[in-house]
Protein backbone atom coordinates (compact mmCIF):
# COMPACT_ATOMS: atom_id res chain seq x y z
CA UNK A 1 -75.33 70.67 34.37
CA UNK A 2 -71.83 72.08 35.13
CA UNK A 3 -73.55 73.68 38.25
CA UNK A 4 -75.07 70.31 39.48
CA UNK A 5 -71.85 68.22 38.80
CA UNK A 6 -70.00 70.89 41.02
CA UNK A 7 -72.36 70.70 43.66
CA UNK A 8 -72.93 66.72 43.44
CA UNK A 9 -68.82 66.48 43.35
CA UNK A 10 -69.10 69.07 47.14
CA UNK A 11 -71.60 67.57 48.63
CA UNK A 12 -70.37 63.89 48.06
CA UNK A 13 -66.79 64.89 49.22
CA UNK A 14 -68.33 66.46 52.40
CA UNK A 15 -70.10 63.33 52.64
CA UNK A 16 -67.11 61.30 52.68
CA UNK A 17 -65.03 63.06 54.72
CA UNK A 18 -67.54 62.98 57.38
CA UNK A 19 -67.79 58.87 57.01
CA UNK A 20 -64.03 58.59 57.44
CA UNK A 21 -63.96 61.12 60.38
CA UNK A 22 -66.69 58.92 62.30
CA UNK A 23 -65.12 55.47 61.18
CA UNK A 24 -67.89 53.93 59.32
CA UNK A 25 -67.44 50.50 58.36
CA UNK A 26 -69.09 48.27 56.24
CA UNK A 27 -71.87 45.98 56.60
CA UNK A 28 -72.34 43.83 53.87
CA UNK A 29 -74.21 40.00 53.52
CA UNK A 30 -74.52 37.67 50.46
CA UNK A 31 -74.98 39.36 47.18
CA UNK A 32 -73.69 42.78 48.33
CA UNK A 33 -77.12 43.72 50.37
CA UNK A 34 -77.97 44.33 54.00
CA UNK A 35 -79.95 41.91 55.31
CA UNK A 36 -82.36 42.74 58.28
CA UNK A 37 -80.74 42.64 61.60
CA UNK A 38 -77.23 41.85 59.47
CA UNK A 39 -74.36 43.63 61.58
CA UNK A 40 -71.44 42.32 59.63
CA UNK A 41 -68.34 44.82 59.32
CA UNK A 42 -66.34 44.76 56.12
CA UNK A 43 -63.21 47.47 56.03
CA UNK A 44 -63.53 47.52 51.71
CA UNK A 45 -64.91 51.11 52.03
CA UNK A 46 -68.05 50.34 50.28
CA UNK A 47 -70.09 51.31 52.99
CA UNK A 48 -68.08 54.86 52.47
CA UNK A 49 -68.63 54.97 48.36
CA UNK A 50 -72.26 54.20 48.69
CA UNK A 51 -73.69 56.71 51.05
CA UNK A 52 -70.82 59.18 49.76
CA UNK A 53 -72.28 58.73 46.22
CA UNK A 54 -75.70 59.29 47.30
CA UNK A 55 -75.19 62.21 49.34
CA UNK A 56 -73.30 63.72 45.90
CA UNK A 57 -76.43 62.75 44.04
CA UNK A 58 -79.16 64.60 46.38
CA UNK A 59 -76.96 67.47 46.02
CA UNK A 60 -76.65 67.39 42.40
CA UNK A 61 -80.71 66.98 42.58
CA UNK A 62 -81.05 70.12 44.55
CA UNK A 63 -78.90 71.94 41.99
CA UNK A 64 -81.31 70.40 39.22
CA UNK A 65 -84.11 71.46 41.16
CA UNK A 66 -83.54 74.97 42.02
CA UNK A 67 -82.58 75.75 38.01
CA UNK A 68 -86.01 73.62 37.07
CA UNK A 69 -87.91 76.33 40.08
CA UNK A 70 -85.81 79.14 38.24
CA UNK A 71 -87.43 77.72 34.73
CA UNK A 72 -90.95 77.25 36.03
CA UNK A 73 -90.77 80.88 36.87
CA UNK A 74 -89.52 82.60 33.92
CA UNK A 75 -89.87 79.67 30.96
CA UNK A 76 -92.54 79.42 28.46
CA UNK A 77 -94.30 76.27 27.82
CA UNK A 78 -92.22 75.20 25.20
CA UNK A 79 -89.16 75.31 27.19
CA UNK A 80 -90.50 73.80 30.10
CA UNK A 81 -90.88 70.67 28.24
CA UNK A 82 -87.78 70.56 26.47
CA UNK A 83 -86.20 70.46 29.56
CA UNK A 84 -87.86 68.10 30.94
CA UNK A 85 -87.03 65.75 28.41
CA UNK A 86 -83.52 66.61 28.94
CA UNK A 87 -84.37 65.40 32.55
CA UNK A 88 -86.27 62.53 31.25
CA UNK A 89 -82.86 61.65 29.10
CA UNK A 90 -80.55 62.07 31.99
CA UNK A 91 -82.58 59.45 34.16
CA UNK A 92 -82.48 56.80 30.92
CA UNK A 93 -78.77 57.37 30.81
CA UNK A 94 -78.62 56.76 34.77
CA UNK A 95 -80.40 53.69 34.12
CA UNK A 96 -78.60 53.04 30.69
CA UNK A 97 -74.82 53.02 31.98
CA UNK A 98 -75.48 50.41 34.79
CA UNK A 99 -77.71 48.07 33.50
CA UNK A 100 -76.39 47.34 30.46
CA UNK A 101 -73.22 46.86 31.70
CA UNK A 102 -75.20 44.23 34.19
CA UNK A 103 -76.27 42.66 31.39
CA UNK A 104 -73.60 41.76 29.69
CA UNK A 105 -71.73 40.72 32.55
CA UNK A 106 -74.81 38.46 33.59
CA UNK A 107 -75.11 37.32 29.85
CA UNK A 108 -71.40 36.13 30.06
CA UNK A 109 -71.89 34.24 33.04
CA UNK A 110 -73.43 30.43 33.47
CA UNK A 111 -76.70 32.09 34.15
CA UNK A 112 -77.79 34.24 31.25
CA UNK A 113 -81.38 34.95 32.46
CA UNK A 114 -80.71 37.29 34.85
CA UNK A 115 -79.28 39.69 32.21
CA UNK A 116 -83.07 40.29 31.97
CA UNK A 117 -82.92 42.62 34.55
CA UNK A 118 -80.53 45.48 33.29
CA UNK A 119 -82.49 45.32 29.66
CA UNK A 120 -85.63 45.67 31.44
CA UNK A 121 -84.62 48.45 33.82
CA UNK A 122 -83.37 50.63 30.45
CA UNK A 123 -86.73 49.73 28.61
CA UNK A 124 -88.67 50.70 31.45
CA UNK A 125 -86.45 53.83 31.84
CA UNK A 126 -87.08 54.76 28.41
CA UNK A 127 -90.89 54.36 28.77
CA UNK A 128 -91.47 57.71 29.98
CA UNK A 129 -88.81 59.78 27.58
CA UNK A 130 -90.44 57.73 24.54
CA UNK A 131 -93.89 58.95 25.60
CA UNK A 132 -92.99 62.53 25.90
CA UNK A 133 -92.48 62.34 22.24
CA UNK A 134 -94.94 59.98 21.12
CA UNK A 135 -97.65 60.91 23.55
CA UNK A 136 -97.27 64.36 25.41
CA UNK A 137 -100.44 64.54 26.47
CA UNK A 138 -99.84 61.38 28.67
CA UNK A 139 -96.57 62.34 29.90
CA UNK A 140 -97.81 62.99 33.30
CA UNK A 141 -99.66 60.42 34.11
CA UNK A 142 -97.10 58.03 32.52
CA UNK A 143 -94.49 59.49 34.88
CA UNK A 144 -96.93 59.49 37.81
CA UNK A 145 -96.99 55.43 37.24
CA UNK A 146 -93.58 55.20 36.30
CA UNK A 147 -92.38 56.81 39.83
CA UNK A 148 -93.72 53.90 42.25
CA UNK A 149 -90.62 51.65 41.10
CA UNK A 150 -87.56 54.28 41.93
CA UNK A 151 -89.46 55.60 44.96
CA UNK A 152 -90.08 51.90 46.48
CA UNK A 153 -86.24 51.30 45.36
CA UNK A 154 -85.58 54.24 47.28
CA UNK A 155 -87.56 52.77 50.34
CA UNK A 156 -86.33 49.35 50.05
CA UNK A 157 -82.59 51.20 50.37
CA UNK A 158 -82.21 49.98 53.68
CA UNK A 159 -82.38 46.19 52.34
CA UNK A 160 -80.60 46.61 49.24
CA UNK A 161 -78.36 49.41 49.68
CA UNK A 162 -76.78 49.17 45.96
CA UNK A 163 -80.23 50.35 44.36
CA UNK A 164 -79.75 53.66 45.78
CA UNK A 165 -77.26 55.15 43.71
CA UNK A 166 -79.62 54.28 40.74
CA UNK A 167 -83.07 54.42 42.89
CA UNK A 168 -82.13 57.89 43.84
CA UNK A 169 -81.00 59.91 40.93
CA UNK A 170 -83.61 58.07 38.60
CA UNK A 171 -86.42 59.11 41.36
CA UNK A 172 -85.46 63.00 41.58
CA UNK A 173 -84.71 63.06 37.40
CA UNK A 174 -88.35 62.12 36.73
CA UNK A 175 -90.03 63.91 39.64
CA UNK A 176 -88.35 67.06 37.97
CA UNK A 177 -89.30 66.12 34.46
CA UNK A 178 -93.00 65.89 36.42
CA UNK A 179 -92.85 69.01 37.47
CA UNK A 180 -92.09 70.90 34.69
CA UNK A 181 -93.95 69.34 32.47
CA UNK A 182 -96.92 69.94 35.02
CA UNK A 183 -95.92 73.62 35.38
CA UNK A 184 -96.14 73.81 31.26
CA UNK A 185 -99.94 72.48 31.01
CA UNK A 186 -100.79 74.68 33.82
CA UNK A 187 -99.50 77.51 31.79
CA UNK A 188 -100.80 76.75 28.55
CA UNK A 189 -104.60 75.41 30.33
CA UNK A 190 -104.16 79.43 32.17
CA UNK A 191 -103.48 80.60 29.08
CA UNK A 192 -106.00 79.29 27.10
CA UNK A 193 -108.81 80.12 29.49
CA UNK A 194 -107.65 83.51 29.55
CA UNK A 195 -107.91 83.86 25.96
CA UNK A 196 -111.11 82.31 26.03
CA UNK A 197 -112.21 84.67 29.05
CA UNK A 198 -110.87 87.60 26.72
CA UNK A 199 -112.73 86.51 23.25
CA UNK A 200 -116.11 85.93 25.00
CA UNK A 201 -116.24 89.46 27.12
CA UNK A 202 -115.01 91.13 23.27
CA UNK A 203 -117.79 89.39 21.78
């Protein structure tokens, strides 16, 4: 974790620096979100913070990802699934953080439904970790169904450029949890035919 904060913290500071060094402004429309064809130039710096922050979370996810590659290799079973259900926790806290905080600030407002939205995003974010312990056996395909809603936030980025920061990171959390809980029933389904292999040439 140290390792990927580190990285996240380089990675989004290169990013940065190279947004200010080519003068990138801001395009922005109602609501905070680009619409198509919308040029508009805003000098706030958000258009610096957002693709600064993302470019800190990729690299964080590349940290994550080579330690998960350096687990799949070396890990047993056991431990590939505890970490990925400390992967599965970091994406519900991802999710957590920002939309309950959008839902009490929409709950405070004149229009209270749309504080719907942040308590649905952490239930839905907490489908997957809830299942690992629950249900491991389903984990997989669980997080298989869950993934279609950060990946199509991720590909809707270039209309809604403030779901990235939460698309992204929540997207590359639970494709690692996938992963290594994939690599652990590989293991255990090798292992087990192996033993089976093994009992029925003894006998």
């Amino acid at each position: 974790m140290c390792a990927a904060l580190l990285g996240g913290a380089v990675t989004a500071a290169v990013g940065l620096t190279v947004l200010v060094s080519a003068d990138v402004g801001c395009q922005q429309s109602v609501g905070g979100d680009i619409a198509p064809g919308d040029t508009q130039q805003r000098p706030d710096g958000t258009a610096r913070v957002l693709p600064a922050s993302v470019s800190g979370v990729v690299g964080a996810l590349l940290v994550l990802a080579a330690v998960a590659l350096i687990l799949t290799r070396r890990a047993d079973p056991p431990s590939l699934l505890t970490a990925a259900q400390h992967a599965l926790w970091l994406a519900v806290l991802m999710t957590a953080v920002p939309g309950l905080l959008w839902s009490v600030a929409a709950l405070s407002s004149t229009v209270s439904f749309r504080g719907l939205w942040g308590l649905a995003a952490t239930a839905f974010a907490c489908l997957p970790l809830v299942t690992s312990y629950v249900r491991p056996t389903i984990m997989i395909r669980v997080l298989a169904g869950c993934l279609i809603v950060p990946v199509t936030g991720v590909t809707m980025g270039v209309w809604l450029p403030l779901l990235l920061p939460i698309a992204v990171p929540v997207a590359g959390m639970w494709l690692i949890a996938w992963w290594l809980a994939h690599t652990a029933h590989r293991i255990k389904s090798d292992t087990g035919s192996g033993g089976r292999s093994t009992a029925d040439s003894t006998n």
